[in-house]
Protein backbone atom coordinates (compact mmCIF):
# COMPACT_ATOMS: atom_id res chain seq x y z
CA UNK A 1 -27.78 3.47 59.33
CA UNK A 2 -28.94 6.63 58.07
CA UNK A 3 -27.31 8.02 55.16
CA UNK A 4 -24.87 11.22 55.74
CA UNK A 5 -26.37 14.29 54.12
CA UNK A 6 -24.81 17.71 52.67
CA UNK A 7 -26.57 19.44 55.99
CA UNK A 8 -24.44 17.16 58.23
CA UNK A 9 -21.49 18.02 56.47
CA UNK A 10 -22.16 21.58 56.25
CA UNK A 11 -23.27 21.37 60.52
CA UNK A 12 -20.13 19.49 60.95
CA UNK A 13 -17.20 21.81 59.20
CA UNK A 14 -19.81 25.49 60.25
CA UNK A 15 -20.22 26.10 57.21
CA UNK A 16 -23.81 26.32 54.60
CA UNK A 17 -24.70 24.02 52.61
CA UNK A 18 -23.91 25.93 50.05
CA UNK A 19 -21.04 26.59 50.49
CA UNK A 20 -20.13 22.52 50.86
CA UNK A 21 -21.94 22.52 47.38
CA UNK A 22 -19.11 24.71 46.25
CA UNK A 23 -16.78 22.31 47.70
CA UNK A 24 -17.68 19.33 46.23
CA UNK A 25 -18.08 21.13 42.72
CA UNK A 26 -14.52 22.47 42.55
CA UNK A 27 -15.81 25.82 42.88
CA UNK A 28 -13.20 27.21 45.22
CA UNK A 29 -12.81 30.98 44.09
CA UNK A 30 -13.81 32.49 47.14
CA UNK A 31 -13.26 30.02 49.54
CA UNK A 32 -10.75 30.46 52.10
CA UNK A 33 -8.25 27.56 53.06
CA UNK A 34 -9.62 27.04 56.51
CA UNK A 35 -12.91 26.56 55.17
CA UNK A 36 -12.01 23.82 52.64
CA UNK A 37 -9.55 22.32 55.03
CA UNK A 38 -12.83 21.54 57.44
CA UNK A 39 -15.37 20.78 55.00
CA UNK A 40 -12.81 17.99 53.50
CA UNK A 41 -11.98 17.11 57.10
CA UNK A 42 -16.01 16.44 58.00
CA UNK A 43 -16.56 14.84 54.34
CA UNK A 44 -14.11 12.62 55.31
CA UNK A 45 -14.66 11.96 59.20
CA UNK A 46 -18.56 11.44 58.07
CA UNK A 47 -17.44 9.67 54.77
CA UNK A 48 -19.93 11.62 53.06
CA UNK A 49 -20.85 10.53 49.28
CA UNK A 50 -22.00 12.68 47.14
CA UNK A 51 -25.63 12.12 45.42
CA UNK A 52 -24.36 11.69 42.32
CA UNK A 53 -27.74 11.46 40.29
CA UNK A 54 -29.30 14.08 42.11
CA UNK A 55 -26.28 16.46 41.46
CA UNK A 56 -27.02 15.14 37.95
CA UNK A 57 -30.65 16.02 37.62
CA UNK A 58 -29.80 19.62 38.98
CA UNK A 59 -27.15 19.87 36.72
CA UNK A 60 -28.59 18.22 34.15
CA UNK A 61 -25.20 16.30 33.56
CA UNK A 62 -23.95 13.42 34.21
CA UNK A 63 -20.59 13.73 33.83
CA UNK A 64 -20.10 10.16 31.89
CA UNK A 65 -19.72 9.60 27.94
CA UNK A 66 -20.80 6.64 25.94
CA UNK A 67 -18.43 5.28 23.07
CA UNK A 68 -19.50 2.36 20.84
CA UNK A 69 -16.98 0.47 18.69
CA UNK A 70 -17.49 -1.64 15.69
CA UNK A 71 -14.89 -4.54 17.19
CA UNK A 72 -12.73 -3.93 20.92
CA UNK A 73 -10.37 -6.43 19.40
CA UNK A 74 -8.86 -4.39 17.15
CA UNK A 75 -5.67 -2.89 18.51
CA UNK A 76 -6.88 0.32 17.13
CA UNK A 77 -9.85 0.01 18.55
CA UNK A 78 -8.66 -0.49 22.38
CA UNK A 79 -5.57 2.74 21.76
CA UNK A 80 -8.34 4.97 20.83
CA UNK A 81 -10.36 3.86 23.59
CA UNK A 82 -7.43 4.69 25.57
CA UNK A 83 -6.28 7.73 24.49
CA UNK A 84 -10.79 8.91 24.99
CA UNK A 85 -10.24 7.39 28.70
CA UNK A 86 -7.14 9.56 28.86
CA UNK A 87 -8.57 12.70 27.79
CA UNK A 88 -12.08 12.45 29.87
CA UNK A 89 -10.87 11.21 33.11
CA UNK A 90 -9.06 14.29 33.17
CA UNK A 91 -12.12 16.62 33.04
CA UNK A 92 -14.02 14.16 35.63
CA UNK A 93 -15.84 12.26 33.37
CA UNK A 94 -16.16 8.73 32.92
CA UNK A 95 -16.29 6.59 30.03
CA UNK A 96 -18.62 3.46 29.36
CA UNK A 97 -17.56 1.54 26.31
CA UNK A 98 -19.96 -0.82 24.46
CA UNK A 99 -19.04 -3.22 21.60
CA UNK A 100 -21.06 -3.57 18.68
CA UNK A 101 -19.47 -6.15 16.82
CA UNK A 102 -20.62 -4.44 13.40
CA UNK A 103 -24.09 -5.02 13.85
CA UNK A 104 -26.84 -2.49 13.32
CA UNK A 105 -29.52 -3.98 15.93
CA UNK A 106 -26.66 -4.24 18.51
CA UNK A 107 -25.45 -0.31 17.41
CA UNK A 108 -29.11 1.11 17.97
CA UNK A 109 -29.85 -0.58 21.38
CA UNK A 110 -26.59 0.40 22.87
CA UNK A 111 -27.26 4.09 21.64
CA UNK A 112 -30.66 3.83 23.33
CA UNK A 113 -29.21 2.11 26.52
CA UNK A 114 -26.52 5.37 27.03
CA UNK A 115 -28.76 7.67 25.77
CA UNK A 116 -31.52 6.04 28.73
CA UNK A 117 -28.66 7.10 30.94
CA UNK A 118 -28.49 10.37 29.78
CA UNK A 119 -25.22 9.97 28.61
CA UNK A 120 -23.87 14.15 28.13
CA UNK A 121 -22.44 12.54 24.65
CA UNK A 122 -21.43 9.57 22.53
CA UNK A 123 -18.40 8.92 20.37
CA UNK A 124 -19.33 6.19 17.84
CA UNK A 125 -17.63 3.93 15.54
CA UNK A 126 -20.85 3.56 13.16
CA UNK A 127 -21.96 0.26 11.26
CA UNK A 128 -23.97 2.56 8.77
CA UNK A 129 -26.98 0.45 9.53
CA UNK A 130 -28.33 3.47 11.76
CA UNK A 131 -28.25 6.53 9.13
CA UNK A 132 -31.81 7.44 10.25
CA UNK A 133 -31.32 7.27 14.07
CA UNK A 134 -27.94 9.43 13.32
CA UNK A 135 -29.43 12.06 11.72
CA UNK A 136 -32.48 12.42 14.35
CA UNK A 137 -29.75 12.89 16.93
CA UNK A 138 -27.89 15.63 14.96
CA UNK A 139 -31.15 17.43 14.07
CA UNK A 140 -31.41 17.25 18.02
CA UNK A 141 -27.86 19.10 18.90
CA UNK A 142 -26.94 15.85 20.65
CA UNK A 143 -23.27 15.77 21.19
CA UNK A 144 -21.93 13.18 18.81
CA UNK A 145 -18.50 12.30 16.73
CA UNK A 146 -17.87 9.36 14.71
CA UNK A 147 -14.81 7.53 14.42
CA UNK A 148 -13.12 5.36 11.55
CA UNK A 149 -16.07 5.17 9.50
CA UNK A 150 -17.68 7.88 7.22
CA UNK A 151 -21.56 8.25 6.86
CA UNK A 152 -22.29 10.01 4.06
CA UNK A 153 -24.97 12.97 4.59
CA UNK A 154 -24.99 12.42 8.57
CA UNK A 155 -23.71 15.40 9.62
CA UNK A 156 -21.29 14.38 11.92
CA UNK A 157 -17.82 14.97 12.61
CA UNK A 158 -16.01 12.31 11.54
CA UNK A 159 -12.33 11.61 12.47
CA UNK A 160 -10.18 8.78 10.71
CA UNK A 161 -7.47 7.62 9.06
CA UNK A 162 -6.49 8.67 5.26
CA UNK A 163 -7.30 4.87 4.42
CA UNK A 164 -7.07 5.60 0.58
CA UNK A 165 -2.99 7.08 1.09
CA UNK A 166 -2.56 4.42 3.88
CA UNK A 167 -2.82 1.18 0.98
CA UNK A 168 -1.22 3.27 -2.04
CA UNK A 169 1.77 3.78 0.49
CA UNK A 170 2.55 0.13 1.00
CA UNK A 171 1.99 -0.61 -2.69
CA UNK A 172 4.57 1.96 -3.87
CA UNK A 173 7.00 0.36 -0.89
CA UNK A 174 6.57 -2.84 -2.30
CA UNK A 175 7.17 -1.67 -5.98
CA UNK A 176 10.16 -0.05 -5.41
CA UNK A 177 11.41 -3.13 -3.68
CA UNK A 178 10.74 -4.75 -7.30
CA UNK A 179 7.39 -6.97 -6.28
CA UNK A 180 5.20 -6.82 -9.11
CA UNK A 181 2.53 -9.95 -7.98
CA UNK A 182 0.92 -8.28 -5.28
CA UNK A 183 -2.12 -9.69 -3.04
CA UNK A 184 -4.30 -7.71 -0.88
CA UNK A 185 -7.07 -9.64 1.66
CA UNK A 186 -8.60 -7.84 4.25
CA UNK A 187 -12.27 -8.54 6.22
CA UNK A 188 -15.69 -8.76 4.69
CA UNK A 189 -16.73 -5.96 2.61
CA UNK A 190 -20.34 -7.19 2.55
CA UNK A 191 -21.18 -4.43 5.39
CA UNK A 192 -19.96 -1.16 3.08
CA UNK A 193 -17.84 -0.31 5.81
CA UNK A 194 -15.22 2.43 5.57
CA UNK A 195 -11.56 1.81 6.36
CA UNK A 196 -12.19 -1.79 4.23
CA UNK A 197 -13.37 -0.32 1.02
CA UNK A 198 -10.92 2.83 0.80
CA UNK A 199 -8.29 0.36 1.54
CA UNK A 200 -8.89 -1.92 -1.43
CA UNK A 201 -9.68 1.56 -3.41
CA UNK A 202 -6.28 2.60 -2.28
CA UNK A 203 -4.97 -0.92 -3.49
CA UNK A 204 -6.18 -1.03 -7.04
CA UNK A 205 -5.25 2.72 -7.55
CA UNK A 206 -1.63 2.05 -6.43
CA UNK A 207 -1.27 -0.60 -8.86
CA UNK A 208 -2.55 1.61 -11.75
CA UNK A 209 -0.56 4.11 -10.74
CA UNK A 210 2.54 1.82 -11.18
CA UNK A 211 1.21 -0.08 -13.99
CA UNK A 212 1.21 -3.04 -11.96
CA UNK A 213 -1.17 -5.93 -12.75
CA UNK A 214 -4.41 -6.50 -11.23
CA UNK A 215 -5.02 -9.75 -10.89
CA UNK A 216 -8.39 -12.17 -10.76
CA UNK A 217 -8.33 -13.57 -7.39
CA UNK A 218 -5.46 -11.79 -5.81
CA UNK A 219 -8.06 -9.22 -3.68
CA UNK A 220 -10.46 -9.98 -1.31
CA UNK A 221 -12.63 -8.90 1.82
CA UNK A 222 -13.71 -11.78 3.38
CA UNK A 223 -15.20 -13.44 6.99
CA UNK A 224 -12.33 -14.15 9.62
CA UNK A 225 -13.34 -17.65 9.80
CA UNK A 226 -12.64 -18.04 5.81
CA UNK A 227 -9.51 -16.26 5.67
CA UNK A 228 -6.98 -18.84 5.91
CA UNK A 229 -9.41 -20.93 2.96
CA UNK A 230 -9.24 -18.17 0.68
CA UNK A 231 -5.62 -17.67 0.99
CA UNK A 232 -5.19 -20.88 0.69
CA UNK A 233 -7.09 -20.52 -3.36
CA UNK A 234 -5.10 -17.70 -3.50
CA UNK A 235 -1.25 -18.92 -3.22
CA UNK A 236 -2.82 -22.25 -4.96
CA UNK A 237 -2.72 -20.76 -8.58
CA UNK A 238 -0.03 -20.99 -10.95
CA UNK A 239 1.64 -18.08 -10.54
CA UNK A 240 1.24 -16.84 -6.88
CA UNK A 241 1.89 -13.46 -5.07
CA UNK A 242 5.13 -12.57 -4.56
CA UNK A 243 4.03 -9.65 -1.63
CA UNK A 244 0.65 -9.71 0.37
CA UNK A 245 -1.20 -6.71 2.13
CA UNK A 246 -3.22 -7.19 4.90
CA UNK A 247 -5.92 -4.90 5.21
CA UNK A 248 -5.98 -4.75 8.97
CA UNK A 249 -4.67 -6.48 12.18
CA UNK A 250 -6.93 -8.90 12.32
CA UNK A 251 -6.45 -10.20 9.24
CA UNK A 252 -3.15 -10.37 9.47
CA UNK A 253 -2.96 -12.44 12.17
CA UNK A 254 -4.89 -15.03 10.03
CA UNK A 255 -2.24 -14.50 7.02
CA UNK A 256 -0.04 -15.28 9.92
CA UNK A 257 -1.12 -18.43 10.85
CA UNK A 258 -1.62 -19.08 7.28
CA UNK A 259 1.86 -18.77 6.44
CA UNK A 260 3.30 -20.57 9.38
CA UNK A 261 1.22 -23.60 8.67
CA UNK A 262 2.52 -23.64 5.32
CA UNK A 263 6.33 -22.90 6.80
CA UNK A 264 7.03 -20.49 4.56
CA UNK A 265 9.89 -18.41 5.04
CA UNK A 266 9.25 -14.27 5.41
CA UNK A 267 10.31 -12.30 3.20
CA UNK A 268 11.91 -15.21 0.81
CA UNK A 269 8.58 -17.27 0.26
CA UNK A 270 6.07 -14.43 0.27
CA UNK A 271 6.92 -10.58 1.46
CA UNK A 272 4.37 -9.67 3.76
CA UNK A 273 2.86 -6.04 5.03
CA UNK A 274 0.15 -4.80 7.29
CA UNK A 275 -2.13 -1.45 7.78
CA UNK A 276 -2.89 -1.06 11.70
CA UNK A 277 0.50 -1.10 14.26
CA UNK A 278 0.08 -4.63 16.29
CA UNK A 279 2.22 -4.78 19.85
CA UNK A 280 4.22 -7.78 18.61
CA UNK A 281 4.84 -6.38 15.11
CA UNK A 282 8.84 -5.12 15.90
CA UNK A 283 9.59 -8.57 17.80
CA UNK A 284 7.85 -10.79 15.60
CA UNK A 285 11.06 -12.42 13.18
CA UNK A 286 11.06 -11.00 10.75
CA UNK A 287 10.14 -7.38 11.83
CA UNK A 288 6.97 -6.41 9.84
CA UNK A 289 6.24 -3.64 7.69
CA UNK A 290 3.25 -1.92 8.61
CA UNK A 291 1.00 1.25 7.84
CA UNK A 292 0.62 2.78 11.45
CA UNK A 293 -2.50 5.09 11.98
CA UNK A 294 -2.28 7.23 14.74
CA UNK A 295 -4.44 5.88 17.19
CA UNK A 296 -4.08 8.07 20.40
CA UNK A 297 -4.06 11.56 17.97
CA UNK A 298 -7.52 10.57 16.56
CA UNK A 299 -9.04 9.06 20.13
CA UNK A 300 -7.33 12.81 21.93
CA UNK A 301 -9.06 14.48 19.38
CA UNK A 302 -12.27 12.61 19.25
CA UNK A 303 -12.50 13.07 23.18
CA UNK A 304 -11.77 16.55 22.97
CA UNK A 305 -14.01 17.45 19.87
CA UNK A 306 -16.88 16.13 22.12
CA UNK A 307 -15.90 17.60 24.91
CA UNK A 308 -16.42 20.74 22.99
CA UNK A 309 -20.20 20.12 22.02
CA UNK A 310 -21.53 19.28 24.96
CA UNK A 311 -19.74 22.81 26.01
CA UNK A 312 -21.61 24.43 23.04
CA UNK A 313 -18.51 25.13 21.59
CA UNK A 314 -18.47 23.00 18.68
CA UNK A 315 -21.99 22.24 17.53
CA UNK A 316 -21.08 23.93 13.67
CA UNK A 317 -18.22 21.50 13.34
CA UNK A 318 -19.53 19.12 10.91
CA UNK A 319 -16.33 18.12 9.07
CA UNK A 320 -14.76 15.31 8.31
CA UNK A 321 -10.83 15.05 9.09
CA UNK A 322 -8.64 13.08 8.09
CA UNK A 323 -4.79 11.76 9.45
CA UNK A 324 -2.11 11.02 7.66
CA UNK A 325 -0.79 7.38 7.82
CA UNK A 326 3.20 6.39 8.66
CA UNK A 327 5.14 3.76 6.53
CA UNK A 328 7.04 1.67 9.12
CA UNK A 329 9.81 -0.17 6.98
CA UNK A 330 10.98 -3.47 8.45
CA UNK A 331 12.26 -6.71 7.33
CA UNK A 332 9.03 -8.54 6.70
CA UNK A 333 9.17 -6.79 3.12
């Protein structure tokens, strides 16, 4: 069957084919209501589709984004994702999502696989394996944010949590609840990534700043699959924690299997506290305490801040910003 064209649309409703080239484009200043009434009436007795990658190559747009993230199974991760779907879909644009799983190699290709596809822009959550490849695409004006994770000297706006404030808050919540043998674990910090290192920064500050001990073999970034091991050396010394911090969801989820296993009690055996909001966090018994980031404020504004340089609005912003985290006191604590 031959395909429907713009001419048989335009021959159908009398009208150019310009002016169906309006239509299709939104551009309906000076178009009558007759006129789009019949050019959607022929579109859809022809059921006419659009060429989308010519329209593209004229335009030279494609009206889709690219957004790369360190690990989708973060909870944070998938609400930012969201909130970026959110925010596009309502200027027409669709969103393909790639998963990097913290790896350099896998970062680079999937930048060079969007940016094949002429991607108009990508939001990144960088590995810091790429710093070359980052700053070739900022020397070339090519729309680009980063998320969650800082690269120094990159040039690019970066939006993300206050991860720093975010640990310090939890530690001054547990002092004040008179815990003085605190724990912190969170994943590996052999990849100098970000939110993990400010985190633990934030740690050991909070405990100086309370004159609270820190202790040999009480801290620790390590692999997933070795969490529940090194937890398990960790509660195995004399004197144990008497409050843990998990540095992210993930982990705690571990520290929660952890802890059942053992059948501790929570917060009589070991008081326990999170950074990153999980769904089951206010049903889980007890209740935990967690550091919420805002996860849909930082996506809405990482959408909309790239929205703005592919306009050519906001190719000077090269800042970084950060958001303030929220103590969520619950009975875990």
């Amino acid at each position: 069957m031959k395909a429907v064209t713009m001419s048989d649309v335009a021959k159908k409703a009398n009208v150019s084919k310009s002016t169906v080239s309006q239509y299709i484009n939104k551009r309906y200043e000076f178009m009558g209501a007759d006129t789009k009434d019949r050019i959607r009436e022929a579109i859809e007795e022809l059921n006419y589709k659009p060429n989308v990658v010519a329209r593209s190559l004229k335009q030279k747009k494609t009206s889709t984004v690219g957004v790369i993230v360190a690990n989708i199974l973060h909870s944070f991760s998938t609400q930012v994702i969201r909130a970026i779907e959110d925010i596009c879909n309502k200027s027409d644009l669709s969103v393909i999502v790639c998963n990097a799983d913290d790896d350099p190699k896998k970062e680079r290709n999937y930048i060079e696989m969007l940016r094949a596809k002429q991607v108009d822009g990508l939001i990144i959550f960088p590995t810091a394996g790429n710093a070359e490849l980052y700053k070739e695409m900022v020397n070339e004006n090519y729309p680009l944010v980063f998320v969650d994770r800082i690269i120094q000297d990159s040039g690019v706006s970066t939006i993300l949590l206050d991860n720093e404030k975010a640990s310090e808050m939890l530690v001054e919540h547990l002092y004040k609840k008179n815990y003085t043998r605190l724990a912190f674990i969170t994943s590996s910090l052999e990849i100098q990534i970000t939110p993990r290192i400010e985190r633990l920064n934030g740690f050991i500050k909070g405990l100086e700043k309370y004159s609270l001990p820190l202790i040999d073999g009480f801290y620790a970034g390590v692999r997933m699959g070795d969490v529940q091991e090194v937890l398990e050396v960790m509660f195995s010394q004399p004197e144990r924690p008497d409050a843990l911090i998990c540095g992210n969801d993930l982990t705690l989820l571990e520290t929660l299997k952890f802890i059942n296993k053992k059948g501790w009690s929570i917060p009589t055996d070991i008081a326990l506290a999170s950074i990153d909001e999980v769904p089951y966090s206010e049903i889980f018994q007890p209740p935990l305490t967690i550091v919420a980031q805002p996860a849909f404020a930082i996506g809405t504004n990482a959408a909309n801040l790239l929205l703005e340089k592919i306009d050519g609005v906001g190719e000077s912003l090269k800042e970084i910003m950060l958001y303030s985290p929220e103590l969520i006191v619950r009975k875990s604590t």
